[in-house]
Protein backbone atom coordinates (compact mmCIF):
# COMPACT_ATOMS: atom_id res chain seq x y z
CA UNK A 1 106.68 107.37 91.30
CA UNK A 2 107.63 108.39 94.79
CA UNK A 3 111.27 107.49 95.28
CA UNK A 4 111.89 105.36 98.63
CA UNK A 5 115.12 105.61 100.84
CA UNK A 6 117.91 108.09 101.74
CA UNK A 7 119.77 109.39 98.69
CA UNK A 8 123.12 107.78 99.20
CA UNK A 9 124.31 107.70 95.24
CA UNK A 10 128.01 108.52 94.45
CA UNK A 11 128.91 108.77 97.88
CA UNK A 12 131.79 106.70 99.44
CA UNK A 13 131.68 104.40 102.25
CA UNK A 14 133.05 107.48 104.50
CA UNK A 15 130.24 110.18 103.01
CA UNK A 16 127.61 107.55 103.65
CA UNK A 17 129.25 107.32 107.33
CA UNK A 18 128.96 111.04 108.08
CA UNK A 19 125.34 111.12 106.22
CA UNK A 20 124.01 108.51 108.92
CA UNK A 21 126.49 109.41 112.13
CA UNK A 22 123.05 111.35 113.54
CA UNK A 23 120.97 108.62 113.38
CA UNK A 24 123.42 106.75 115.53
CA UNK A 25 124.19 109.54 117.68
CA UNK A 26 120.50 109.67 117.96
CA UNK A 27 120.68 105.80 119.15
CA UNK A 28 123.41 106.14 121.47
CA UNK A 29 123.92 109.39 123.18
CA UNK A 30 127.32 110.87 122.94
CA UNK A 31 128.35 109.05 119.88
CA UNK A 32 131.04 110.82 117.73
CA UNK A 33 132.43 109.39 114.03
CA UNK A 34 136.23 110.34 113.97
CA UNK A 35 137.02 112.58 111.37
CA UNK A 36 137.15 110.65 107.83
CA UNK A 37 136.13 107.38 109.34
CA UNK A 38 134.06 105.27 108.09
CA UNK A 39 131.19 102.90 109.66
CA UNK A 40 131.48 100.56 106.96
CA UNK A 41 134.35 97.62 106.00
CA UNK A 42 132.55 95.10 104.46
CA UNK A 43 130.13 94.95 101.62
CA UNK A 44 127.48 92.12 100.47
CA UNK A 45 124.85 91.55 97.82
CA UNK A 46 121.50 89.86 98.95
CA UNK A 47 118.70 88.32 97.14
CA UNK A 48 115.37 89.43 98.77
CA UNK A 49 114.87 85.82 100.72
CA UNK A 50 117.64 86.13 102.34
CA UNK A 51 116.98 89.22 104.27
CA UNK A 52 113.05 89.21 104.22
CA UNK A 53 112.95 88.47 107.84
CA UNK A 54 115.17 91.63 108.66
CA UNK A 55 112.89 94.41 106.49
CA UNK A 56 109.81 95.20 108.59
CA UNK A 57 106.91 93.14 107.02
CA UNK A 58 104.85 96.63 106.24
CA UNK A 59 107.59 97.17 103.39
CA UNK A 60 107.88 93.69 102.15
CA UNK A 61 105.32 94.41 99.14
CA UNK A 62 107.60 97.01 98.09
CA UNK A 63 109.70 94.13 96.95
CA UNK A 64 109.75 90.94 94.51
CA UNK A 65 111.68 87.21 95.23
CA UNK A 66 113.80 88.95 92.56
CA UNK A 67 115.07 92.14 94.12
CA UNK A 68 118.37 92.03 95.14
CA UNK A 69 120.35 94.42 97.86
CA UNK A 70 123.54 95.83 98.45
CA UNK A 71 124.19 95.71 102.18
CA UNK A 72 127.58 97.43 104.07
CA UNK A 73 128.90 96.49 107.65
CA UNK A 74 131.52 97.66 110.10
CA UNK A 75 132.12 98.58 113.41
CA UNK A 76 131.29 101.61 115.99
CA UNK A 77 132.57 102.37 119.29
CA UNK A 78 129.50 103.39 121.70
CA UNK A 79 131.72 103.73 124.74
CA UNK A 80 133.48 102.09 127.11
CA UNK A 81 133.52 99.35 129.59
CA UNK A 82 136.00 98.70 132.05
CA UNK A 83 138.66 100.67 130.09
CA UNK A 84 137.42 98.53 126.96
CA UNK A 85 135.88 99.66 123.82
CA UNK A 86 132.12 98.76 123.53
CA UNK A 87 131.79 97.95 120.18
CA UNK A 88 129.18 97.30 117.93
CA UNK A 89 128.46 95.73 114.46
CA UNK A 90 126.03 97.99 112.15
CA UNK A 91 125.04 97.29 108.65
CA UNK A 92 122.86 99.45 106.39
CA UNK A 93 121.10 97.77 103.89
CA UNK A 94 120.48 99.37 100.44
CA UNK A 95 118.91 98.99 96.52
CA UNK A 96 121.26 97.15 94.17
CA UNK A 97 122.46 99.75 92.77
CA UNK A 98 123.57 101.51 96.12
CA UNK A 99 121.73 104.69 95.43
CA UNK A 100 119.13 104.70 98.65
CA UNK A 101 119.81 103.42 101.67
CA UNK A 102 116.90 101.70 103.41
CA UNK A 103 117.69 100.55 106.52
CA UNK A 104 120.24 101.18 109.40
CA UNK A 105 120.49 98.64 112.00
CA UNK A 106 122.98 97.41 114.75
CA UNK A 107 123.49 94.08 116.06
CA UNK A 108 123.60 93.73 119.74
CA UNK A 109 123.94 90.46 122.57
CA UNK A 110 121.08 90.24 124.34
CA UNK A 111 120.76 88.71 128.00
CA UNK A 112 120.85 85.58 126.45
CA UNK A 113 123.72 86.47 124.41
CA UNK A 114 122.25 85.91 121.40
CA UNK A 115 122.81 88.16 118.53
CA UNK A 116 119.70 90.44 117.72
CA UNK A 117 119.13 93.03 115.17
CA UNK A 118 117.75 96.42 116.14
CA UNK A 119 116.37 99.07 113.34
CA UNK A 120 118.04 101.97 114.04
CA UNK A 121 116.35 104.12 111.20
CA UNK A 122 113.62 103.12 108.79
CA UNK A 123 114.37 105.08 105.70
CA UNK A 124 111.69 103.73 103.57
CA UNK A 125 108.61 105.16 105.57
């Protein structure tokens, strides 16, 4: 069986931070992770319904009502405006047992100012 995800096992929430800082530099040009930062504050477990509507709908038979998720969140700076930071909130979502990481996303204000979520990297194609 074809393991999906990014191998994140044993890694701390600062290893995982450097292991996905170029798929946000990729996202947002010029984007640096200080050295021994981390992305991540804040950790969660979710039950698939929860976050169905958040994993692309190609990958949802991947998954049962009963699968569960560990998910991360935290803060990055993508620049500044008017001498401000321009921060961010990203989250990565992973298995339950935080071994593969399966999706990086950030969560961004539209016009509207409403809060949307955009896939950053798709680790389970």
């Amino acid at each position: 069986m074809k393991v999906l995800g990014l191998e994140v096992k044993d890694l701390n929430t600062t290893e995982i931070s450097q292991k996905l800082e170029i798929y946000v530099a990729n996202h947002f040009q010029g984007y640096k992770l200080g050295e021994g930062e981390s992305m991540f504050m804040e950790g969660y477990m979710f039950e698939f319904d929860e976050i169905k509507g958040v994993i692309p709908s190609k990958h949802h038979h991947l998954f049962t009502n009963e699968s569960r998720f560990n998910g991360m969140s935290g803060y990055v700076t993508v620049g500044y405006v008017d001498g401000k930071k321009d921060e961010r909130v990203i989250s990565i979502l992973m298995d339950e047992d935080s071994a593969y990481a399966y999706l990086l996303c950030i969560h961004e204000e539209n016009e509207e100012e409403d809060d949307t979520i955009t896939l950053i990297k798709d680790f389970l194609e």
